[in-house]
C-alpha atoms as a PDB file:
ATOM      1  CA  UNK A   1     110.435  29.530 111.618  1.00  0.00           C
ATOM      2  CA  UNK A   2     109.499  27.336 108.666  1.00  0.00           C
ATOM      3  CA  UNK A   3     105.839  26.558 108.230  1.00  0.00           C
ATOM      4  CA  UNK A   4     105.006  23.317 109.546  1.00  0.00           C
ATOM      5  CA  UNK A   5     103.915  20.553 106.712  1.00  0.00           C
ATOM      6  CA  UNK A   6      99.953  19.909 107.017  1.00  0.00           C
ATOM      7  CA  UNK A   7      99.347  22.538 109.222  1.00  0.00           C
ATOM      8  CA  UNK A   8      96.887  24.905 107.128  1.00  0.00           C
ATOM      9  CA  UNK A   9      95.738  26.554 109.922  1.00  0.00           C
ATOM     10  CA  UNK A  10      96.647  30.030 107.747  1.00  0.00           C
ATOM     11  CA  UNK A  11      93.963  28.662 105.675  1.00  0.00           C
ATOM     12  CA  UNK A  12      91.366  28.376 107.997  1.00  0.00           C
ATOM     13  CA  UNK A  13      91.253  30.619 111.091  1.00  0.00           C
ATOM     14  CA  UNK A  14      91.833  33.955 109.637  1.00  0.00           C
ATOM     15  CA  UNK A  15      89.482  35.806 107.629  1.00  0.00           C
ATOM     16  CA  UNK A  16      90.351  36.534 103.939  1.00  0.00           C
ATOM     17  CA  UNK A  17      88.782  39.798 102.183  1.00  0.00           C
ATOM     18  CA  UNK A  18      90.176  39.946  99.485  1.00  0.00           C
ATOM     19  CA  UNK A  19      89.107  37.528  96.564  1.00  0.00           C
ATOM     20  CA  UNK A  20      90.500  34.131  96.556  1.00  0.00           C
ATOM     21  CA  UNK A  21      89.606  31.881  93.290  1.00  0.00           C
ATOM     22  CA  UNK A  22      86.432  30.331  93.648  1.00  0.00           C
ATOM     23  CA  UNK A  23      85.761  32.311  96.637  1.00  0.00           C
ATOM     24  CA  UNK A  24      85.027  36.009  95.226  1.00  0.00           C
ATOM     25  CA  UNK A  25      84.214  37.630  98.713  1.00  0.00           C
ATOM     26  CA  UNK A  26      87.721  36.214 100.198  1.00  0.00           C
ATOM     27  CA  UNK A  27      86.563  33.847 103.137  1.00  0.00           C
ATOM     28  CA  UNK A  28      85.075  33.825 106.514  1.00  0.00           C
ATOM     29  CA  UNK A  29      87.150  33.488 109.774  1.00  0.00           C
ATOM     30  CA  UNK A  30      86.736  29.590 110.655  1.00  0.00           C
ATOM     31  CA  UNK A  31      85.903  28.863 106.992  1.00  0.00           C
ATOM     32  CA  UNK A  32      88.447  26.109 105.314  1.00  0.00           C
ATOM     33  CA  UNK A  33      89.647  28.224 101.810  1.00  0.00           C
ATOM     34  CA  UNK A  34      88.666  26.119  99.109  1.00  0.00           C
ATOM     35  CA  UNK A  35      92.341  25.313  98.176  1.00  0.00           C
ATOM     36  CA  UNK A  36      93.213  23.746 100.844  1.00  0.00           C
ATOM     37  CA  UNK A  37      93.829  20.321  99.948  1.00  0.00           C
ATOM     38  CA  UNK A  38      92.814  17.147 102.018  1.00  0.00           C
ATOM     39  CA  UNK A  39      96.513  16.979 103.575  1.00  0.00           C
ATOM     40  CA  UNK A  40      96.393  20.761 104.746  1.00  0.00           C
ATOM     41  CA  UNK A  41      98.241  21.767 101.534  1.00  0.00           C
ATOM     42  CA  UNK A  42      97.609  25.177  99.907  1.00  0.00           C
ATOM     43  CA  UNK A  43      96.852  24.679  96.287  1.00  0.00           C
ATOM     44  CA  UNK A  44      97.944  28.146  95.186  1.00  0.00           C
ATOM     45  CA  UNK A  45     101.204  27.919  96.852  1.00  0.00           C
ATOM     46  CA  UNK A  46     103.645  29.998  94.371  1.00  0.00           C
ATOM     47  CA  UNK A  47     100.987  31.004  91.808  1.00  0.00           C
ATOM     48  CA  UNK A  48      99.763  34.396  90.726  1.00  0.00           C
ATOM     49  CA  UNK A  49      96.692  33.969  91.506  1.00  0.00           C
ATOM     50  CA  UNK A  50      97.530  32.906  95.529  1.00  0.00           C
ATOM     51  CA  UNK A  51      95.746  36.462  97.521  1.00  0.00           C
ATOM     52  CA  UNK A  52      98.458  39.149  98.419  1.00  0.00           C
ATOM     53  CA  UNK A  53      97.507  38.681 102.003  1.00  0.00           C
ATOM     54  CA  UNK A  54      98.586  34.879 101.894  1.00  0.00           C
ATOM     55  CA  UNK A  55     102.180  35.367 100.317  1.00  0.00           C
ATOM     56  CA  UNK A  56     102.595  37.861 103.036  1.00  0.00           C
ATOM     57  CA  UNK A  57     101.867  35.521 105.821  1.00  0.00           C
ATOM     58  CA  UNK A  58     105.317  34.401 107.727  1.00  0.00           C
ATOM     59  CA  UNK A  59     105.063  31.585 109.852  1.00  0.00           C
ATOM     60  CA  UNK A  60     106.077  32.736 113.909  1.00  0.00           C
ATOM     61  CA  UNK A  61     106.023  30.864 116.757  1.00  0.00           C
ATOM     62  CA  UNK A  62     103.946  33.881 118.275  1.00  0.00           C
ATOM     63  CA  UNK A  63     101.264  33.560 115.808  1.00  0.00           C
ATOM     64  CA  UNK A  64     102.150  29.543 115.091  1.00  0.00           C
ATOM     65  CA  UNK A  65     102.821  28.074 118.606  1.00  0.00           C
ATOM     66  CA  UNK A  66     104.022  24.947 118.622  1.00  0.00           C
ATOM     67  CA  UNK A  67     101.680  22.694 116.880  1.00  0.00           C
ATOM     68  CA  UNK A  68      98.870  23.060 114.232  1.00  0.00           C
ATOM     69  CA  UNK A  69      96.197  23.561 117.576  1.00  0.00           C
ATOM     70  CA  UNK A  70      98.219  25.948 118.833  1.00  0.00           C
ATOM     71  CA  UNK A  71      98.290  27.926 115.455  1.00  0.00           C
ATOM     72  CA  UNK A  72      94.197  27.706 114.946  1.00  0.00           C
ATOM     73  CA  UNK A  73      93.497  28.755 118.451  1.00  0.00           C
ATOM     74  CA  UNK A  74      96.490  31.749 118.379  1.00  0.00           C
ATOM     75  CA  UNK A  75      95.536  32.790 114.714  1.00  0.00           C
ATOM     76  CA  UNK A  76      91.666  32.200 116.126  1.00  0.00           C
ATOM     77  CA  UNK A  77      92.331  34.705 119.034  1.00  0.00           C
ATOM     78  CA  UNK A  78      94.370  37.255 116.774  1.00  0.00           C
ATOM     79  CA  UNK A  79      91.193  37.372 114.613  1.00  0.00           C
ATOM     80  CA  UNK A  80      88.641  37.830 117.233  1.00  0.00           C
ATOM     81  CA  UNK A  81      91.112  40.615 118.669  1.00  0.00           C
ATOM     82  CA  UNK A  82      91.703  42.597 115.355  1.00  0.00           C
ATOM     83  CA  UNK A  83      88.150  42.072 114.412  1.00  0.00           C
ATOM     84  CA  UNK A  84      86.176  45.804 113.822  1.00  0.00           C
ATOM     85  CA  UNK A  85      82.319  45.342 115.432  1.00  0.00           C
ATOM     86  CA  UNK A  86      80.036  46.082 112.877  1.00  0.00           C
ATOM     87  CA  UNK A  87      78.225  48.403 115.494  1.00  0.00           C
ATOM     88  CA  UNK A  88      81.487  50.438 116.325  1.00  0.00           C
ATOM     89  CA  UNK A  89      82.267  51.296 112.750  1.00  0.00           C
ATOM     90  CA  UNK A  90      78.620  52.822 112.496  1.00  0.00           C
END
């Protein structure tokens, strides 16, 4: 599956660790990255400085569904379910 134009919603649900430019502790899940553009465009598409973790990410209609509310609320859910607890890593 190709990702769908406008979507973005690789750029928002998940949570990003690893530094992003501009955003030095990566980014929250929920939190818009600041490169997404107005028109759900990533700004750092094909550049060195785009995060490992982003290149990496294939669009899937398990993960993507088939619209951009299916992909926030399935990439929403993956990220509460792969989540560690703060208070079971202690």
């Amino acid at each position: 599956m190709n990702c769908r134009m406008g979507c973005g919603a690789c750029c928002i649900a998940p949570s990003i660790s690893s530094p992003i430019p501009g955003m030095p502790q990566g980014k929250a899940a929920g939190e818009r990255c600041l490169h997404l553009s107005a028109d759900y465009l990533c700004a750092l598409f094909g550049r060195l400085e785009r995060p490992a973790v982003c290149a990496a990410f294939v669009a899937d209609r398990e993960v993507c569904g088939d619209s951009r509310d299916d992909a926030i609320r399935l990439l929403g859910w993956l990220e509460q379910a792969t989540a560690v607890s703060v208070s079971s890593s202690i």
